[in-house]
C-alpha atoms as a PDB file:
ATOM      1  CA  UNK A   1      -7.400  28.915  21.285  1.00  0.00           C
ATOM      2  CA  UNK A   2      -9.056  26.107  21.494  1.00  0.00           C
ATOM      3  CA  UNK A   3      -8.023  22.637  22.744  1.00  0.00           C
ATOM      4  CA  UNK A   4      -7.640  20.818  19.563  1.00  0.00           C
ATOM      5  CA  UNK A   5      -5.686  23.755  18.257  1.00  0.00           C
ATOM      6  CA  UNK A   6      -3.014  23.392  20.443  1.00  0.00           C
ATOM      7  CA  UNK A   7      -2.818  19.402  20.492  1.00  0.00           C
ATOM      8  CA  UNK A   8      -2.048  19.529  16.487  1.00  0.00           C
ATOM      9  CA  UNK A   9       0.894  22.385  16.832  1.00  0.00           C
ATOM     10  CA  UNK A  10       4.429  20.790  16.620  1.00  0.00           C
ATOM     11  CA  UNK A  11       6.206  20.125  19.483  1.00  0.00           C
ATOM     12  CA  UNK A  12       9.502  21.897  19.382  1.00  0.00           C
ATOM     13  CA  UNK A  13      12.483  21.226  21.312  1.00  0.00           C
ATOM     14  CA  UNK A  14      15.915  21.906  22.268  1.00  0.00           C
ATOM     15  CA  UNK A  15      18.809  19.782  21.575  1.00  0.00           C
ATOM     16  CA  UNK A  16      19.468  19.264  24.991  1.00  0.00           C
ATOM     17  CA  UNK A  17      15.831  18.448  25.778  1.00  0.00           C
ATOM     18  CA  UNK A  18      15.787  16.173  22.392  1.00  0.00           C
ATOM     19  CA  UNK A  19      18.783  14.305  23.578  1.00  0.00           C
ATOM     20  CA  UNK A  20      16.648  13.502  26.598  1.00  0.00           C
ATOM     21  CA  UNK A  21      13.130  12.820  24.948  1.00  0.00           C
ATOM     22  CA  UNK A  22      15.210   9.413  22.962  1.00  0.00           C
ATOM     23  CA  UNK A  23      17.988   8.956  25.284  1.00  0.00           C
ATOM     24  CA  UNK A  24      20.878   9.755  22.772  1.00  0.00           C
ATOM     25  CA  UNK A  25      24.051  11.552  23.551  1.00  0.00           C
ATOM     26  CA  UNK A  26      24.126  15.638  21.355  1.00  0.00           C
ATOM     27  CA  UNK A  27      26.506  14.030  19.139  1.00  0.00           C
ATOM     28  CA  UNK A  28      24.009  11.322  18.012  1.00  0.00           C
ATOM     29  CA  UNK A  29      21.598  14.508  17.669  1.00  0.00           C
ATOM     30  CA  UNK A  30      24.103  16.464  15.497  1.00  0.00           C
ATOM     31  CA  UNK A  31      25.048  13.495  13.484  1.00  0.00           C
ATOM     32  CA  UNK A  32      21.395  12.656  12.732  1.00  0.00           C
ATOM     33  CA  UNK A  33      20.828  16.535  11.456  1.00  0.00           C
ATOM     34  CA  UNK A  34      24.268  16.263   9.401  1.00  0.00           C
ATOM     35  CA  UNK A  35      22.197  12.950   7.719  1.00  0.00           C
ATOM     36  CA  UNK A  36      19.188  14.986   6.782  1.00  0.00           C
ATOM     37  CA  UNK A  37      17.085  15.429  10.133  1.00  0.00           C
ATOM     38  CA  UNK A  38      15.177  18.699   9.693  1.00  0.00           C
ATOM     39  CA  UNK A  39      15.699  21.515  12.136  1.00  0.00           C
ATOM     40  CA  UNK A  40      15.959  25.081  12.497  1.00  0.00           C
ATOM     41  CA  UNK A  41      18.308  27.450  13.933  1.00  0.00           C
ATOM     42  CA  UNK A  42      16.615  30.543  16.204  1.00  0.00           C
ATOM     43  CA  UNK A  43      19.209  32.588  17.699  1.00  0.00           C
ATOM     44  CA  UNK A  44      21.957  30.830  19.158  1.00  0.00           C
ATOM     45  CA  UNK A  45      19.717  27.598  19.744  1.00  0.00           C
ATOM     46  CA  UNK A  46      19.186  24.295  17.179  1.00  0.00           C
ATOM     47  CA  UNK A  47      15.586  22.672  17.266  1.00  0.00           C
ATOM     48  CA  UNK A  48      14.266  19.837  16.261  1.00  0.00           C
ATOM     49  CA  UNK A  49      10.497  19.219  15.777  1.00  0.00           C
ATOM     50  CA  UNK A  50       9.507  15.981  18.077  1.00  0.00           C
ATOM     51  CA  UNK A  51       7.711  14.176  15.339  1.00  0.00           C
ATOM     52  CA  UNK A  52      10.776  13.969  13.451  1.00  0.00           C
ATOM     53  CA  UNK A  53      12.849  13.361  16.245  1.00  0.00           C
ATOM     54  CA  UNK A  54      10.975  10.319  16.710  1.00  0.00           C
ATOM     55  CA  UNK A  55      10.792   9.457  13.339  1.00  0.00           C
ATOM     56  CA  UNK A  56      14.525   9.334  12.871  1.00  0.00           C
ATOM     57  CA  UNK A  57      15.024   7.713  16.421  1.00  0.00           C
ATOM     58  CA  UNK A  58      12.529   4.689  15.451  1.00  0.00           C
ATOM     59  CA  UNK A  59      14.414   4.292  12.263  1.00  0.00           C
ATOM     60  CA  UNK A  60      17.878   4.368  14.056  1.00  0.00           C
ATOM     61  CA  UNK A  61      16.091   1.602  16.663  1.00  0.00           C
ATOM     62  CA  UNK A  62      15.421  -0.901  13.326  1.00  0.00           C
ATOM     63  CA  UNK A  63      18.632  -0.041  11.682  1.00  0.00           C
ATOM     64  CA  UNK A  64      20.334  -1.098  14.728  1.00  0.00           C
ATOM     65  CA  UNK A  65      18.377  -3.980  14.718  1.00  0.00           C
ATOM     66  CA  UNK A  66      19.167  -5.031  11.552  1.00  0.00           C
ATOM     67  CA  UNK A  67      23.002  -4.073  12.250  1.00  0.00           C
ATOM     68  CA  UNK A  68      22.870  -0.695  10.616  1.00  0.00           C
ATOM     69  CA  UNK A  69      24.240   1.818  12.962  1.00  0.00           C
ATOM     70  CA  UNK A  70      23.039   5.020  11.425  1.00  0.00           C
ATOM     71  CA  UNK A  71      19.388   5.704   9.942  1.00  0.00           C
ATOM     72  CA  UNK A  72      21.020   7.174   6.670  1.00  0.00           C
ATOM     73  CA  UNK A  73      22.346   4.077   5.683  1.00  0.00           C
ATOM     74  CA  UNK A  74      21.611   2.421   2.700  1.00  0.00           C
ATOM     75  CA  UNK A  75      22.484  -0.908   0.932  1.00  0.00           C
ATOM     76  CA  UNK A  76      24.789   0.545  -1.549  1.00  0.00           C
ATOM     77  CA  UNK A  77      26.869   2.592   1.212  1.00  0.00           C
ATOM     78  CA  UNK A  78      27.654  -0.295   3.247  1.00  0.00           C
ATOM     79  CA  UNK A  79      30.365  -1.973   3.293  1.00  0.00           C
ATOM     80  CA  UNK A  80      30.375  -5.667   3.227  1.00  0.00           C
END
């Protein structure tokens, strides 16, 4: 296998190990998956691919930001 093969396969991880990676408690995790995050269940384990791990983590950063709390909120869903 060569060395550029291996840099472009996904990086998997474990919720525990996800919840690590951005610093964000399992229910954050959950709660993000529950909101559309994609992941997979193998055996008795959840996973998360990093790449959207960090996707929905930046977009949770600018919601918060912006006073948005969760990254599936939308304009019509708030309340005002």
């Amino acid at each position: 296998m060569a060395l550029q093969d291996v840099q472009s396969e996904p990086q998997t991880l474990g919720i525990r190990a996800a919840c690590r990676r951005v610093n964000r408690s399992r229910r954050t995790l959950y709660l993000w998956m529950a909101q559309g995050m994609p992941s997979r269940k193998v055996g008795g384990g959840r996973f998360v691919e990093l790449d959207d791990l960090l996707t929905w983590y930046r977009r949770a950063m600018v919601n918060e930001r912006r006073g948005q709390f969760q990254p599936g909120n939308t304009a019509a869903s708030r309340v005002n």
